[in-house]
C-alpha atoms as a PDB file:
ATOM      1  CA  UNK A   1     -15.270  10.522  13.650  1.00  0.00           C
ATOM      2  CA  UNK A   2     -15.054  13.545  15.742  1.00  0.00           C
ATOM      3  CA  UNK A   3     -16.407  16.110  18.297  1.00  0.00           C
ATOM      4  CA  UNK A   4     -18.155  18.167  15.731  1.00  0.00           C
ATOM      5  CA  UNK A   5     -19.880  20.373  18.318  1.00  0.00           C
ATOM      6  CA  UNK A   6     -15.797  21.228  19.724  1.00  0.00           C
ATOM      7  CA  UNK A   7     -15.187  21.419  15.886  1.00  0.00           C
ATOM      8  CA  UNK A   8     -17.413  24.097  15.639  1.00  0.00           C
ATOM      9  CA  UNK A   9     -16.812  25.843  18.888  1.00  0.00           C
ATOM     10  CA  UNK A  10     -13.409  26.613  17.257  1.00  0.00           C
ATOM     11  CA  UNK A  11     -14.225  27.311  13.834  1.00  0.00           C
ATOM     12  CA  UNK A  12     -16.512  30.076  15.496  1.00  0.00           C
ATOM     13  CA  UNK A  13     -13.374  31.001  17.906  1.00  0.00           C
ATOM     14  CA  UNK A  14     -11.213  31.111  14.443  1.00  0.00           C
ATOM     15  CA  UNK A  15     -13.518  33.419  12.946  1.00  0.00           C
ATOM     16  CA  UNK A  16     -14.215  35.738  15.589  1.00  0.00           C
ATOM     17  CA  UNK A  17     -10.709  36.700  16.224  1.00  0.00           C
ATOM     18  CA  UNK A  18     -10.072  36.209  12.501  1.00  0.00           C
ATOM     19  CA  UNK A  19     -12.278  38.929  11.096  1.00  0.00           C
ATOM     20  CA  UNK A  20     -12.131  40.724  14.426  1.00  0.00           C
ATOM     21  CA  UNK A  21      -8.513  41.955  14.487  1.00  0.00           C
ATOM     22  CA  UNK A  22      -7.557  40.702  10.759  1.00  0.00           C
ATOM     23  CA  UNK A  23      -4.381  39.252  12.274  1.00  0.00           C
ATOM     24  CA  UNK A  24      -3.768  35.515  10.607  1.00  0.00           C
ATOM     25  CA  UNK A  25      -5.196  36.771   7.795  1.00  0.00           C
ATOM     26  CA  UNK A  26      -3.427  39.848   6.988  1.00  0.00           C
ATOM     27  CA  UNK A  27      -0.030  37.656   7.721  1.00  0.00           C
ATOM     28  CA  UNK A  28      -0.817  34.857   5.286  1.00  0.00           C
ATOM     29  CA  UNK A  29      -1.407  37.581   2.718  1.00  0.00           C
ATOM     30  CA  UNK A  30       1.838  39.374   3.236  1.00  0.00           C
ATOM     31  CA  UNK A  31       4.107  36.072   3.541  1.00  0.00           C
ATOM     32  CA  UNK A  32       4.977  33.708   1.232  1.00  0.00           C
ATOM     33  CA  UNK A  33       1.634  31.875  -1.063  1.00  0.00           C
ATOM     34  CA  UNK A  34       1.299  28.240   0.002  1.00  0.00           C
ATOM     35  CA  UNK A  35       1.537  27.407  -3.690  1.00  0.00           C
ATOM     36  CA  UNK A  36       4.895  29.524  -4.251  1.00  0.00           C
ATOM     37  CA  UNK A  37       6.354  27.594  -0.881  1.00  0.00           C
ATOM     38  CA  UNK A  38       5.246  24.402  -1.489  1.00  0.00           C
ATOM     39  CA  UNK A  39       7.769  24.114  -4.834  1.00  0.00           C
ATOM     40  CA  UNK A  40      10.214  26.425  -2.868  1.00  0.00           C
ATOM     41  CA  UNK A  41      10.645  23.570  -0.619  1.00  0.00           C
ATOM     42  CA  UNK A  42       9.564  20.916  -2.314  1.00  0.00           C
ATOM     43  CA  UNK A  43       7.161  19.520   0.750  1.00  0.00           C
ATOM     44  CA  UNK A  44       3.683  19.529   1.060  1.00  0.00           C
ATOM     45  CA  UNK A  45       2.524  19.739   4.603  1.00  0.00           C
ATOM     46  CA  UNK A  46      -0.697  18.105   5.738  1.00  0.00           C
ATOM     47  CA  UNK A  47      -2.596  17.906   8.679  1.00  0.00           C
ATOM     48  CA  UNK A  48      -3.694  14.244   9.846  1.00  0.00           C
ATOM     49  CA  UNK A  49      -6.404  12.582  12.585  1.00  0.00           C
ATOM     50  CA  UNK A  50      -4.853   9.673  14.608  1.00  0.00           C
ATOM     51  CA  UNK A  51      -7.824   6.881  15.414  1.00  0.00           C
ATOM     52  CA  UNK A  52      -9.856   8.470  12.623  1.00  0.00           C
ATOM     53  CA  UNK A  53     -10.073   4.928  10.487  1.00  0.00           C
ATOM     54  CA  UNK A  54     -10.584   4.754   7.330  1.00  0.00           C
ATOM     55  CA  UNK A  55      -9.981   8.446   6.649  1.00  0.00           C
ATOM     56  CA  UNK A  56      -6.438   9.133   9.089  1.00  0.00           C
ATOM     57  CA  UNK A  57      -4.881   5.967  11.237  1.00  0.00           C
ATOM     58  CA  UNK A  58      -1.516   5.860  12.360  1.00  0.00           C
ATOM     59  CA  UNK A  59       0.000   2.634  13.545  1.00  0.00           C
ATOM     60  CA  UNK A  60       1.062   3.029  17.080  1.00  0.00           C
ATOM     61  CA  UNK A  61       4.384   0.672  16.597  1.00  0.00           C
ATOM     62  CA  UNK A  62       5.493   1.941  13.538  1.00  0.00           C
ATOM     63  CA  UNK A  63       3.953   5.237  13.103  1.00  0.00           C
ATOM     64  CA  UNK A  64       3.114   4.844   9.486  1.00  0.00           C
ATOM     65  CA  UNK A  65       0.149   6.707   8.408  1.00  0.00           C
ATOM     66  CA  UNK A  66      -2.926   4.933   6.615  1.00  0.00           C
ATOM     67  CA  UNK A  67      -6.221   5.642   5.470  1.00  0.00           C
ATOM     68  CA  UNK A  68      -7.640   7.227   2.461  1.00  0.00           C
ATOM     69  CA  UNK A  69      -7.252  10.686   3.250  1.00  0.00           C
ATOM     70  CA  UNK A  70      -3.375   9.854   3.484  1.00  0.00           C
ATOM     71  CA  UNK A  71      -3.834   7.871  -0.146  1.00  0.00           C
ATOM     72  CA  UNK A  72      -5.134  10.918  -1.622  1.00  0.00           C
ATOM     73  CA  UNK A  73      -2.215  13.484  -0.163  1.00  0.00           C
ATOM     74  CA  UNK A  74       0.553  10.918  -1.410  1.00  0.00           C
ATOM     75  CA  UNK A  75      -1.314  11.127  -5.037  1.00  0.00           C
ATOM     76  CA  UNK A  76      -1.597  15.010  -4.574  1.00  0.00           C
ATOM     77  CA  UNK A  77       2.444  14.991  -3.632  1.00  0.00           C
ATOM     78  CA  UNK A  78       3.085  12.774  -5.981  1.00  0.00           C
ATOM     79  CA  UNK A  79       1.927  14.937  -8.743  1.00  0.00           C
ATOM     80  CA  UNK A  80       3.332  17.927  -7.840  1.00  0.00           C
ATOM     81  CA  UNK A  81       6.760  16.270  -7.881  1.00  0.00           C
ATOM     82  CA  UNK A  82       7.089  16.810  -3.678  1.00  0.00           C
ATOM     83  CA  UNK A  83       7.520  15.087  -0.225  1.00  0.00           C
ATOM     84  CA  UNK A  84       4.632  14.702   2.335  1.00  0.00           C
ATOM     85  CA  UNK A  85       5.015  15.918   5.399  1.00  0.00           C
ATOM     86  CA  UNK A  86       1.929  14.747   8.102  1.00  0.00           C
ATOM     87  CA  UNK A  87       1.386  16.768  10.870  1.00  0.00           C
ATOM     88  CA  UNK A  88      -1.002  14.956  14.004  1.00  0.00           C
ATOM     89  CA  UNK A  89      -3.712  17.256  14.712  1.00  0.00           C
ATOM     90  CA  UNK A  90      -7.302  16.860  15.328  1.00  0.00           C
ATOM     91  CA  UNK A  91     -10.757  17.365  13.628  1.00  0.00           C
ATOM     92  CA  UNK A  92     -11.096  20.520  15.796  1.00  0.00           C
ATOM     93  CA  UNK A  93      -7.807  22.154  15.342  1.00  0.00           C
ATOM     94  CA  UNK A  94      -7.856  21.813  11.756  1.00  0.00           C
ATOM     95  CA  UNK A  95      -9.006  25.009  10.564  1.00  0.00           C
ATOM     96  CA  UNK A  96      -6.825  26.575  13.291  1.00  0.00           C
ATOM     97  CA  UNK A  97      -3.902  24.804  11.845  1.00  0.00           C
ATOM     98  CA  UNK A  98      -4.848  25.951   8.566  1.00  0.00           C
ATOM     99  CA  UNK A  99      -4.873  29.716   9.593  1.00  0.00           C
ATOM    100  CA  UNK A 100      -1.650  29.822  11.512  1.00  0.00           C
ATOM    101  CA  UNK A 101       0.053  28.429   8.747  1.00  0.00           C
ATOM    102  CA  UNK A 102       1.306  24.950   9.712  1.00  0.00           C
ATOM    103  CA  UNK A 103      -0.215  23.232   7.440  1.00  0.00           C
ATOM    104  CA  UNK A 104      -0.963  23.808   3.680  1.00  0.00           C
ATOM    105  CA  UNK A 105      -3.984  21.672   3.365  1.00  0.00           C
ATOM    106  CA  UNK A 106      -6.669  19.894   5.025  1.00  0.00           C
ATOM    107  CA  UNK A 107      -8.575  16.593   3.173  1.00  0.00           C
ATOM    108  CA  UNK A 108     -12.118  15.935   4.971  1.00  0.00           C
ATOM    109  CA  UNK A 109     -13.748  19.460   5.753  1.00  0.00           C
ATOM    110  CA  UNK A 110     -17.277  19.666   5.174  1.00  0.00           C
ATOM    111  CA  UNK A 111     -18.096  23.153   3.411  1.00  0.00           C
ATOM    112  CA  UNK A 112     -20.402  25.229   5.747  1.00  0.00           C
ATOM    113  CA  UNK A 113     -20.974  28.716   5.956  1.00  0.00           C
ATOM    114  CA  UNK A 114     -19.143  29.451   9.060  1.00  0.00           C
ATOM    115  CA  UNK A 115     -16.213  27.226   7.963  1.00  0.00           C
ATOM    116  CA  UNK A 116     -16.223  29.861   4.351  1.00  0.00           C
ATOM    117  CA  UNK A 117     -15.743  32.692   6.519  1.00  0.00           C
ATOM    118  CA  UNK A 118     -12.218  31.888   7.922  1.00  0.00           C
ATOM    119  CA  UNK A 119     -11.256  29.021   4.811  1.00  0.00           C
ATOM    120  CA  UNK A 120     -11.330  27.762   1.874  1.00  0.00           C
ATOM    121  CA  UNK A 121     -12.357  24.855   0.375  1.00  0.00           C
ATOM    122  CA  UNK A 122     -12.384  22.896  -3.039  1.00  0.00           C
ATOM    123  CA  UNK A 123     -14.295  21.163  -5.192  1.00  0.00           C
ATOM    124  CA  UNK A 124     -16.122  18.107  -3.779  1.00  0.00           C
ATOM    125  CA  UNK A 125     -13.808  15.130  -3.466  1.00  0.00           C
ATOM    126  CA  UNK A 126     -15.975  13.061  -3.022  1.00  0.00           C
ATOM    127  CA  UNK A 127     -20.042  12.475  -2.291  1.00  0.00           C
ATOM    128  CA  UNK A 128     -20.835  10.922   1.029  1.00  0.00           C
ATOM    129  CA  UNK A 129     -24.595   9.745   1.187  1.00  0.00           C
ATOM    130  CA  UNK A 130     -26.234   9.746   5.016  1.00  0.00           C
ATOM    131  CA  UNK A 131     -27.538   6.525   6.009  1.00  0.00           C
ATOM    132  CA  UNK A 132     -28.548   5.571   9.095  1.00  0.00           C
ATOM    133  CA  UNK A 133     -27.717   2.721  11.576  1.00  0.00           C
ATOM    134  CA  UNK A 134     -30.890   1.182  12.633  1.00  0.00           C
ATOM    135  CA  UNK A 135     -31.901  -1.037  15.301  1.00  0.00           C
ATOM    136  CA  UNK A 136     -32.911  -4.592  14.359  1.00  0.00           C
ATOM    137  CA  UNK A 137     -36.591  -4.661  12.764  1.00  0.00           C
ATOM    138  CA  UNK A 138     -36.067  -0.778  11.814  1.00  0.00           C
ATOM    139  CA  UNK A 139     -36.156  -0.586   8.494  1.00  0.00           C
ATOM    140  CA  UNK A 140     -37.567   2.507   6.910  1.00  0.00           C
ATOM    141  CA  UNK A 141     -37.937   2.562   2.977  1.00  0.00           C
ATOM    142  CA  UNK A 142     -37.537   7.084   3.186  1.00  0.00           C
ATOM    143  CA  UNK A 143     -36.540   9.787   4.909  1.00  0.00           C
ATOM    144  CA  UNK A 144     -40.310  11.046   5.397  1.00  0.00           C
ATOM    145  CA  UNK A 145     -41.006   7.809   7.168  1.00  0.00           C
ATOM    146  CA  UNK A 146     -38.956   8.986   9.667  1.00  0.00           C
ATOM    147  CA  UNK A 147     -40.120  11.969  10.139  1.00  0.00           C
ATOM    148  CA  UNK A 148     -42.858  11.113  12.618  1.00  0.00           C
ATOM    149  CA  UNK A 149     -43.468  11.856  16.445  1.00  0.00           C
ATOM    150  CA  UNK A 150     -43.074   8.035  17.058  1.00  0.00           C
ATOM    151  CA  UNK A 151     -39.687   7.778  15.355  1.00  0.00           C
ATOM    152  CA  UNK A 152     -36.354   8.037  17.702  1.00  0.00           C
ATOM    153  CA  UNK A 153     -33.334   9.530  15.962  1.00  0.00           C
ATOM    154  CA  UNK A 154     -29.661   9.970  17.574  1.00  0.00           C
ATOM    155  CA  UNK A 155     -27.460  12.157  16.098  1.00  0.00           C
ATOM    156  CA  UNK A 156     -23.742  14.073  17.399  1.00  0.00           C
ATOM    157  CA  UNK A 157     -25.126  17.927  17.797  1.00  0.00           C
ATOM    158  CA  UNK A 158     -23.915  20.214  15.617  1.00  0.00           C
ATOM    159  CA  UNK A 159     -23.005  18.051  13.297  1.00  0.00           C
ATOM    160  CA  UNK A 160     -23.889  17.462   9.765  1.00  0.00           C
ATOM    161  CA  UNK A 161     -26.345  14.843  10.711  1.00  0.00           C
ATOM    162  CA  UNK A 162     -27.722  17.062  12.818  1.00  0.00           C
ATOM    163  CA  UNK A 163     -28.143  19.628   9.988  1.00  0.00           C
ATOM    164  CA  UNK A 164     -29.952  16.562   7.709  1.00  0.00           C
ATOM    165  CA  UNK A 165     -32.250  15.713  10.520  1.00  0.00           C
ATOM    166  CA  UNK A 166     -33.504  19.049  11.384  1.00  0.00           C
ATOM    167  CA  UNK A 167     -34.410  20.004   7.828  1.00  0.00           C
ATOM    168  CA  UNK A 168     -35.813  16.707   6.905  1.00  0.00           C
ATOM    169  CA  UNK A 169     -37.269  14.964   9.670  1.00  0.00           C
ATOM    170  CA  UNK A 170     -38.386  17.952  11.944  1.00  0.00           C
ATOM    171  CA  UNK A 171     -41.247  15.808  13.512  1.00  0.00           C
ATOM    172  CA  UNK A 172     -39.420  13.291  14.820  1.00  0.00           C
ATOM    173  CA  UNK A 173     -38.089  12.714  18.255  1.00  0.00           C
ATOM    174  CA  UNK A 174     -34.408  13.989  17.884  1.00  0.00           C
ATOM    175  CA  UNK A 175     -31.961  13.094  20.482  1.00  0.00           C
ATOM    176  CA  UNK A 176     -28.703  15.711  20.232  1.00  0.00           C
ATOM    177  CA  UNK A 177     -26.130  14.297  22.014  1.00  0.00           C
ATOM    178  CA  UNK A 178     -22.075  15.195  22.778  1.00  0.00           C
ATOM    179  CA  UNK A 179     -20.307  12.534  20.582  1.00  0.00           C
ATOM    180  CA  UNK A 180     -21.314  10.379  18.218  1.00  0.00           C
ATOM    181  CA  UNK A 181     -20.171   7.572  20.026  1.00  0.00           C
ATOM    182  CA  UNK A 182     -23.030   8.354  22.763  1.00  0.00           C
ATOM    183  CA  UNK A 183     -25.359   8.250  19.650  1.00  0.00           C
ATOM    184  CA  UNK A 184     -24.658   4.987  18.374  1.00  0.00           C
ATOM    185  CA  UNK A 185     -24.914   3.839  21.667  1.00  0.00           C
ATOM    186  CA  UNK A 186     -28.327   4.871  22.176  1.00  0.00           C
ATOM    187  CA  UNK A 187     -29.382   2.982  19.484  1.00  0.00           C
ATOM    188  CA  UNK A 188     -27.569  -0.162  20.680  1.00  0.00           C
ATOM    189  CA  UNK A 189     -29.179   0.129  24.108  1.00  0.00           C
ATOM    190  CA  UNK A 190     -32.507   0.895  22.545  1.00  0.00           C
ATOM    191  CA  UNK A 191     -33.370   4.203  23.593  1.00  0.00           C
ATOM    192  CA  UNK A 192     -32.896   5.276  19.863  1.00  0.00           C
ATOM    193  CA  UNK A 193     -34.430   3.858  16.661  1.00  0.00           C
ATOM    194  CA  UNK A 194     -31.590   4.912  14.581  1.00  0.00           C
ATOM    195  CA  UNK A 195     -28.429   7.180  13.931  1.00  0.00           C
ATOM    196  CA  UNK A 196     -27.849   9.093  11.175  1.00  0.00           C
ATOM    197  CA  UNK A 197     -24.254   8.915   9.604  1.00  0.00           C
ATOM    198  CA  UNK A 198     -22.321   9.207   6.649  1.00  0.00           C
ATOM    199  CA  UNK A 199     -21.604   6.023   4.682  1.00  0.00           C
ATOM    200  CA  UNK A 200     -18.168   5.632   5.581  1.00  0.00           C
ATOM    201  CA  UNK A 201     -19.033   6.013   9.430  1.00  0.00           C
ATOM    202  CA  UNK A 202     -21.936   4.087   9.414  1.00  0.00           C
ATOM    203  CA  UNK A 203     -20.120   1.093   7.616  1.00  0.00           C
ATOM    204  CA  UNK A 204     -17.274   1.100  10.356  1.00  0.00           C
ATOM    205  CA  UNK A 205     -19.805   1.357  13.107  1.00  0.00           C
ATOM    206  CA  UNK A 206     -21.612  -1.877  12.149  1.00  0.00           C
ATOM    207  CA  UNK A 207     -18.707  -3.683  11.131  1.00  0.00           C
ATOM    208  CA  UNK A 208     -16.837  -3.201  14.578  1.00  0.00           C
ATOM    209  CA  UNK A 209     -20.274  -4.000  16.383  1.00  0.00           C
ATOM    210  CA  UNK A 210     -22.634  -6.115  14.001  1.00  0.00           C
ATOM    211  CA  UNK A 211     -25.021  -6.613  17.039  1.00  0.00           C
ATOM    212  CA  UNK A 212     -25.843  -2.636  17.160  1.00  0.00           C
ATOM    213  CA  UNK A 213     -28.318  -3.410  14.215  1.00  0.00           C
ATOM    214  CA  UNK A 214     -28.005  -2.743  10.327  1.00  0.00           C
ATOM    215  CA  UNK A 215     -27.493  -0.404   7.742  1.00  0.00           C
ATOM    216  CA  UNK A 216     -30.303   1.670   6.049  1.00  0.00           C
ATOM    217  CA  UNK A 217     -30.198   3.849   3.434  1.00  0.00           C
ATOM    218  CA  UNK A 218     -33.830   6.061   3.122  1.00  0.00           C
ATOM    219  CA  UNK A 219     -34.776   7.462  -0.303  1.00  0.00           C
ATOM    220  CA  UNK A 220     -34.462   9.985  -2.175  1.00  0.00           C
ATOM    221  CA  UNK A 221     -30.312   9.537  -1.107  1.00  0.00           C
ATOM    222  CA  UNK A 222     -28.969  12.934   0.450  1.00  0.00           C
ATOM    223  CA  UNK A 223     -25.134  13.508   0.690  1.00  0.00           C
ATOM    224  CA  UNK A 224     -23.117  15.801   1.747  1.00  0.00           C
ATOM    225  CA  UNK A 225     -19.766  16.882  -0.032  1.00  0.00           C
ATOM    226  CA  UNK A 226     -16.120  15.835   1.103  1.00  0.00           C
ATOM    227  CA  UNK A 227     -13.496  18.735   0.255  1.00  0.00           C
ATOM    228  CA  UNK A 228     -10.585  19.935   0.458  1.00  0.00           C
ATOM    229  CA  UNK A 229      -9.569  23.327   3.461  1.00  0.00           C
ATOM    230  CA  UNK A 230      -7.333  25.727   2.714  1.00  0.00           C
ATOM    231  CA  UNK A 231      -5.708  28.637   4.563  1.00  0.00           C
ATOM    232  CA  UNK A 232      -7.440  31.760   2.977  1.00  0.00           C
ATOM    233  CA  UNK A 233      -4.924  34.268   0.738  1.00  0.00           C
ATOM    234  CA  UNK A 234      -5.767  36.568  -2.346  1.00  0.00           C
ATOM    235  CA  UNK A 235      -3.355  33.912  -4.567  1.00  0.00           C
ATOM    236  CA  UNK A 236      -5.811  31.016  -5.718  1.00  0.00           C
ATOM    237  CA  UNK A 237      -2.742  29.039  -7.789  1.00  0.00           C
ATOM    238  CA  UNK A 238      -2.785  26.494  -5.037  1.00  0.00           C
ATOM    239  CA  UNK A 239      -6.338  25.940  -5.166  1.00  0.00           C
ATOM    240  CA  UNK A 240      -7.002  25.979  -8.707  1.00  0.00           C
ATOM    241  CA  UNK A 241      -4.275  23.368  -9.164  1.00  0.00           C
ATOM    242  CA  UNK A 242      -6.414  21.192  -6.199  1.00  0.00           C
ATOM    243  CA  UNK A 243      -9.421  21.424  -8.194  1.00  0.00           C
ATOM    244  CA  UNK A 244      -7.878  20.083 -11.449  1.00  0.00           C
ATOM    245  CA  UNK A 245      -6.223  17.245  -9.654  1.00  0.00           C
ATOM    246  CA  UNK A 246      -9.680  16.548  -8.277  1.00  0.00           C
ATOM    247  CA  UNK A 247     -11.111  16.598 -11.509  1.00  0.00           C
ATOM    248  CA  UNK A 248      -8.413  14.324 -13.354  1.00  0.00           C
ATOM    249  CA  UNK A 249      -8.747  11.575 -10.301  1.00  0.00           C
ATOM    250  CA  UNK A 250     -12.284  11.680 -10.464  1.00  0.00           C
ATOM    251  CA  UNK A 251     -12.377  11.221 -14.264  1.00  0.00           C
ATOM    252  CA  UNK A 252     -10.103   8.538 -14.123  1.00  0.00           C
ATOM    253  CA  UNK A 253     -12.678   6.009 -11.795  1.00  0.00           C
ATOM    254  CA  UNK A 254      -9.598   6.738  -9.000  1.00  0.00           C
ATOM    255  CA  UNK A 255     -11.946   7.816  -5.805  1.00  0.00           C
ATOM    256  CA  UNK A 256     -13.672   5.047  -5.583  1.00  0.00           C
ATOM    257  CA  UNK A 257     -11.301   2.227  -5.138  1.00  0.00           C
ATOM    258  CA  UNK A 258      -9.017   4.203  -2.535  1.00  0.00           C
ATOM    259  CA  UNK A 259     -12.451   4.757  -0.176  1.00  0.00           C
ATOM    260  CA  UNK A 260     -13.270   1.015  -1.233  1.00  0.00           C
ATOM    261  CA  UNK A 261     -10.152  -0.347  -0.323  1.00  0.00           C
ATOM    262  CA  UNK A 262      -9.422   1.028   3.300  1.00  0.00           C
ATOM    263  CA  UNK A 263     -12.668   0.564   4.055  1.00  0.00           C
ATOM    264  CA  UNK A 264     -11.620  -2.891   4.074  1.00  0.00           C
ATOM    265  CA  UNK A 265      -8.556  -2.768   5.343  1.00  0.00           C
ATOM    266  CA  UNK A 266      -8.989  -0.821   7.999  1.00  0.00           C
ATOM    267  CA  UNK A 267     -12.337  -1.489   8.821  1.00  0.00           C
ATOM    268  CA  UNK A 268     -13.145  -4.614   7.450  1.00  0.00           C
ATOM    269  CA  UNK A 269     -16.140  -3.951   5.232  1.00  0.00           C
ATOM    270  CA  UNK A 270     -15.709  -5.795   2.082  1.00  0.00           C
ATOM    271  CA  UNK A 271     -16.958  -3.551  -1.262  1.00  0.00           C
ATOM    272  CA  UNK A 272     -19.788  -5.659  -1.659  1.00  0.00           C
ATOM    273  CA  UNK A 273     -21.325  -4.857   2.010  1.00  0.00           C
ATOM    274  CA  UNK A 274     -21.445  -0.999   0.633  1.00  0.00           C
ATOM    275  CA  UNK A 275     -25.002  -0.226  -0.886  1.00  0.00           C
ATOM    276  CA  UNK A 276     -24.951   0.036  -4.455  1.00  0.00           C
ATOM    277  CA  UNK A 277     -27.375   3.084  -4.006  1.00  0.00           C
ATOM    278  CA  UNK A 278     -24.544   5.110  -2.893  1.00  0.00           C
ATOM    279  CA  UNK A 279     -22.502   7.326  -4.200  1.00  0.00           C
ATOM    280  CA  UNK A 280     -18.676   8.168  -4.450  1.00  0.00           C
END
């Protein structure tokens, strides 16, 4: 899905000139709240990842944006009574865009500690359980199977797979390389037993390139949270309201079918090739 190692290079960028000189900050706090502008002008501005299916794709003839990131932020709008408005940016400029005020919020940020120092974030979206994509024949029932000086794992450094991996299979032979891209290659040229992913990612790999290998998921499951970024400011209207929208769609059996449903369409995996183990 995206550079996470550039991703993080600039969140660390962000925060050193954020808490060095105080600058973005101290202007978000003495302009106007994103919750008081947002029903001033009646538009809710996004951020949004072109070729980042199924969570951002934008159709290159007509434009339109899809995916269910995009599902989500028309929901959001919808409920506040407002119009989208999708800004193109990219995984790494998101926080960035966030600060500088271009954007109001960000759907698919990963909570991490350096990320908390310069944003915000909400309450979990949504769970997304790592799984890996395994070579044909590899097959392993847990996570401590893998963790074993004969075991081969690819993973995009920096990332949070690379997070997972280091705490939980610290024995193993870890390969850290730039993209994840180069990772999933290295499993489909065999120079990698497996990649660890998230669900969604891992689905799409296998269902653009069946012949890479399969889809595993190792017990006990371990997921990481999906949230919500926002720009940081003393006024926490905006993201209270976040949190109970969050909580209504989730108790209404609403996440689910949106992740379900562009995971097909965009990606072609049909709800019944997603592991019942997982969850959403």
């Amino acid at each position: 899905m995206t550079n996470r190692r550039y991703f993080m290079a600039q969140v660390a960028v962000g925060g050193s000139v954020l808490l060095g000189s105080g600058s973005l900050y101290a202007q978000s706090e003495a302009g106007e709240a994103a919750w008081a502008r947002i029903h001033r002008t009646k538009v809710l501005r996004i951020g949004a990842v072109a070729g980042a299916a199924p969570y951002y794709h934008k159709d290159i003839v007509s434009g339109e944006w899809q995916g269910f990131m995009i599902d989500f932020a028309k929901s959001l709008a919808a409920s506040l009574g407002v119009k989208l408005d999708i800004t193109e940016t990219t995984w790494g400029n998101s926080v960035l865009d966030l600060q500088s005020n271009k954007i109001d919020i960000f759907f698919g940020l990963n909570p991490t500690p350096a990320r908390a120092l310069v944003v915000d974030f909400s309450d979990p979206l949504f769970n997304n359980a790592f799984v890996l994509v395994a070579r044909k024949g590899f097959q392993p029932k847990t996570w401590a199977e893998l963790n074993d000086p004969s075991v081969k794992i690819a993973v995009d450094m920096g990332s949070s797979h690379d997070q997972l991996v280091t705490r939980v299979c610290p024995k193993a032979q870890i390969s850290r390389l730039e993209k994840s891209a180069d990772a999933t290659l290295a499993v489909q040229m065999g120079r990698a037993d497996a990649q660890v992913l998230v669900t969604v990612l891992a689905l799409t790999a296998i269902s653009k390139n069946p012949t890479i290998g399969q889809v595993v998921v190792p017990m006990p499951v371990e997921s990481t949270t999906t949230t919500l970024g926002f720009r940081k400011e003393s006024d926490k209207t905006w993201i209270e309201y976040v949190n109970k929208w969050i909580a209504k769609t989730r108790a209404e059996g609403k996440i689910k079918p949106v992740v379900l449903s562009n995971l097909q369409n965009l990606s072609g995996v049909k709800p019944e090739q997603v592991p019942a183990e997982l969850p959403f």
